[in-house]
Protein backbone atom coordinates (compact mmCIF):
# COMPACT_ATOMS: atom_id res chain seq x y z
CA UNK A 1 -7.44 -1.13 11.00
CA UNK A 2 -10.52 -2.78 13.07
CA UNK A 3 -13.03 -0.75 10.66
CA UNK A 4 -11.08 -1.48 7.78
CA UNK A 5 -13.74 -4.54 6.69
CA UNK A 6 -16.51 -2.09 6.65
CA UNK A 7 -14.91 0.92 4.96
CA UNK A 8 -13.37 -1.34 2.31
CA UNK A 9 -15.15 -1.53 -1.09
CA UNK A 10 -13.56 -4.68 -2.22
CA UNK A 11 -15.52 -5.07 -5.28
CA UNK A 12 -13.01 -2.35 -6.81
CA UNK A 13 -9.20 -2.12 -5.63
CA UNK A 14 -9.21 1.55 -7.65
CA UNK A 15 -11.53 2.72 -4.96
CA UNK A 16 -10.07 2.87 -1.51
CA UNK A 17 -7.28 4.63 -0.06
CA UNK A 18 -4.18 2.14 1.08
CA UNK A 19 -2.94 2.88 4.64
CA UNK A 20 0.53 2.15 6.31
CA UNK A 21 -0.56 0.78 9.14
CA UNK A 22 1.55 2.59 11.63
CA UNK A 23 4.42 5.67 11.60
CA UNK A 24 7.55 5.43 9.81
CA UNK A 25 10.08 8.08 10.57
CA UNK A 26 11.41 9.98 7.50
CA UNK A 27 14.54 11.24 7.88
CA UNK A 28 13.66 13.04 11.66
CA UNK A 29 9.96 13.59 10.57
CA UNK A 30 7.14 10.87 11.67
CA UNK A 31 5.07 10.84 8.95
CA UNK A 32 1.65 8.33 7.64
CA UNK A 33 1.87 7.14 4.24
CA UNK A 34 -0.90 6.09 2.11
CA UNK A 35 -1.68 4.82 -1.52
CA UNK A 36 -4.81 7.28 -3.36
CA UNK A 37 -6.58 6.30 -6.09
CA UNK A 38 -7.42 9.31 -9.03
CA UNK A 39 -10.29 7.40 -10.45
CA UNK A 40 -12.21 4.33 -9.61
CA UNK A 41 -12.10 1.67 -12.56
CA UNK A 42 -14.51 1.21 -15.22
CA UNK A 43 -17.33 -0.97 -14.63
CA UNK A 44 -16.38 -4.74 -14.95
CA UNK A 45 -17.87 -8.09 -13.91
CA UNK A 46 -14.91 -8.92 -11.11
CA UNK A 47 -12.56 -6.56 -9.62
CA UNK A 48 -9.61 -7.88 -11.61
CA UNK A 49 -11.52 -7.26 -14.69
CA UNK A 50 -12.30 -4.25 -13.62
CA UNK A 51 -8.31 -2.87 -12.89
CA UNK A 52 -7.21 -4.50 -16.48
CA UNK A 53 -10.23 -2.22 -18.22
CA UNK A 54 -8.56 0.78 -16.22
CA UNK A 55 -4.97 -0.51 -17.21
CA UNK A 56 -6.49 -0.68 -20.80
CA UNK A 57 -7.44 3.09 -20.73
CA UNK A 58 -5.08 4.55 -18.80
CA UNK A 59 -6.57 5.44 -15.94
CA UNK A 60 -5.07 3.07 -13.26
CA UNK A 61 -2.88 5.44 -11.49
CA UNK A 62 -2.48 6.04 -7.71
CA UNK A 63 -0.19 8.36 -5.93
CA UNK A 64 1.78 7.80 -3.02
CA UNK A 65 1.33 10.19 -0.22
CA UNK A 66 2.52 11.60 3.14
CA UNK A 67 1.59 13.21 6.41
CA UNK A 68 2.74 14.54 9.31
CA UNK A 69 1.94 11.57 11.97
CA UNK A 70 -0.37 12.87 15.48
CA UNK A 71 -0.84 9.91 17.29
CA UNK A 72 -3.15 6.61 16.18
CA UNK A 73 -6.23 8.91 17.70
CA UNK A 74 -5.72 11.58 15.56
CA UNK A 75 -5.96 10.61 11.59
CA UNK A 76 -4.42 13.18 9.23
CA UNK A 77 -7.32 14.92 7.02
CA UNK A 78 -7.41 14.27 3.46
CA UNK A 79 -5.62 17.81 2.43
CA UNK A 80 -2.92 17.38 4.71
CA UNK A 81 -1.45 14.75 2.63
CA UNK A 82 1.77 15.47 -0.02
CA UNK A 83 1.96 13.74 -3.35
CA UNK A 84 5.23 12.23 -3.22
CA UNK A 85 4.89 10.24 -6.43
CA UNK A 86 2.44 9.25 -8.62
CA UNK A 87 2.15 5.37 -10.23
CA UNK A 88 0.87 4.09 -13.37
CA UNK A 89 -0.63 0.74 -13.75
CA UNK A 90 -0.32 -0.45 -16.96
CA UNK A 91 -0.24 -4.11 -17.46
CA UNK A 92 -0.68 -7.88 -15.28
CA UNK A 93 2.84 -9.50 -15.24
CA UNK A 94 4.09 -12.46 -13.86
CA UNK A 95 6.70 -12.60 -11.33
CA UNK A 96 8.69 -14.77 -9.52
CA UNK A 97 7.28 -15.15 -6.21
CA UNK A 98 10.64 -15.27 -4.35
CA UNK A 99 11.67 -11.86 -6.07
CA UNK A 100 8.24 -10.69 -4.53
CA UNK A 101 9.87 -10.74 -0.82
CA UNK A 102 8.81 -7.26 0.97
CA UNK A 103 11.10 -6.41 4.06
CA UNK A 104 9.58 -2.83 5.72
CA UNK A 105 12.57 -3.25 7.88
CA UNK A 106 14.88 -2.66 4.90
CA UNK A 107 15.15 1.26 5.73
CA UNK A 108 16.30 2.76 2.67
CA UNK A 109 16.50 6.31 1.49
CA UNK A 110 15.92 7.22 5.23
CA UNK A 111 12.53 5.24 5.62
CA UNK A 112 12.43 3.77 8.99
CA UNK A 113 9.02 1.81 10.20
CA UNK A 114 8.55 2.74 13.67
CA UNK A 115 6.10 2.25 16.44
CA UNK A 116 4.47 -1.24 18.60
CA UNK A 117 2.79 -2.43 15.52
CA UNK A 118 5.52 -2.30 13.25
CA UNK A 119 7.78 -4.60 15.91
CA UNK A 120 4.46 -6.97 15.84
CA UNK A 121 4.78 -7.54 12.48
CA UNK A 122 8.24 -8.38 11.89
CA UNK A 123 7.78 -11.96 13.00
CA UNK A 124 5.16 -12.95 10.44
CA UNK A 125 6.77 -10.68 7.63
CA UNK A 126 9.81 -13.27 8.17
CA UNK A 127 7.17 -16.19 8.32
CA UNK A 128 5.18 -15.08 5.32
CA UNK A 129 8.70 -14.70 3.23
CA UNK A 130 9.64 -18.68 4.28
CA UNK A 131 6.05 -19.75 2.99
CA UNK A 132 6.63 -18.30 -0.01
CA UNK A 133 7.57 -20.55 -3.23
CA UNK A 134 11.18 -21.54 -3.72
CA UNK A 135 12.71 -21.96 -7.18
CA UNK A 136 12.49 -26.07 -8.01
CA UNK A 137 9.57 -26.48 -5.82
């Protein structure tokens, strides 16, 4: 995470890979996920432009993946990773923003978040979901 701003090419969200940042047991196996890109987008004047011209042609597609976890000092290589699932972008839609709540600590289908900096985060994952916008407000 502390090298994330300088390995980040924010000009184009279809070219980085997307990190959980710490373990989450699976089942009774601690694994890493991560979010991979297959292409980068098409050439655009802003980054959003540039993800609706890949929505456009099809090519906005990421897979989720998984790896065995080793410790945070010991990275899994890029081939150790299973394709889990693959997701296609295909269109900008508007949502309510209090339907947008994320929990990690919801543990379904045997997904547990595990580890020092998953208990960290709990506290502003319950702060960030009272910020958000309230119906009537």
């Amino acid at each position: 995470m502390a090298f994330a701003p300088w390995t980040t090419d924010f000009h184009d969200f279809l070219a980085n890979h997307y990190y959980g940042v710490s373990p989450f047991l699976v089942d009774d196996r601690r694994v890493e996920w991560r979010l991979a890109p297959e292409r980068e987008a098409p050439p655009g004047p802003s980054r959003n432009e540039r993800l609706k011209r890949a929505m456009s042609a099809g090519h906005a597609s990421l897979r989720l993946e998984l790896a065995d976890y080793s410790g945070p000092f010991f990275p899994p290589v890029g081939e150790s990773f299973q394709s889990v699932v693959r997701l296609q972008l295909r269109e900008e839609v508007e949502l309510d923003q209090e339907a947008l709540s994320f929990d990690p600590f919801r543990a379904g289908r045997g997904i547990t978040p595990v580890g020092f900096v998953h208990f960290m985060r709990k506290a502003t994952y319950l702060a960030s979901q009272r910020a958000r916008p309230r119906h009537g407000r």
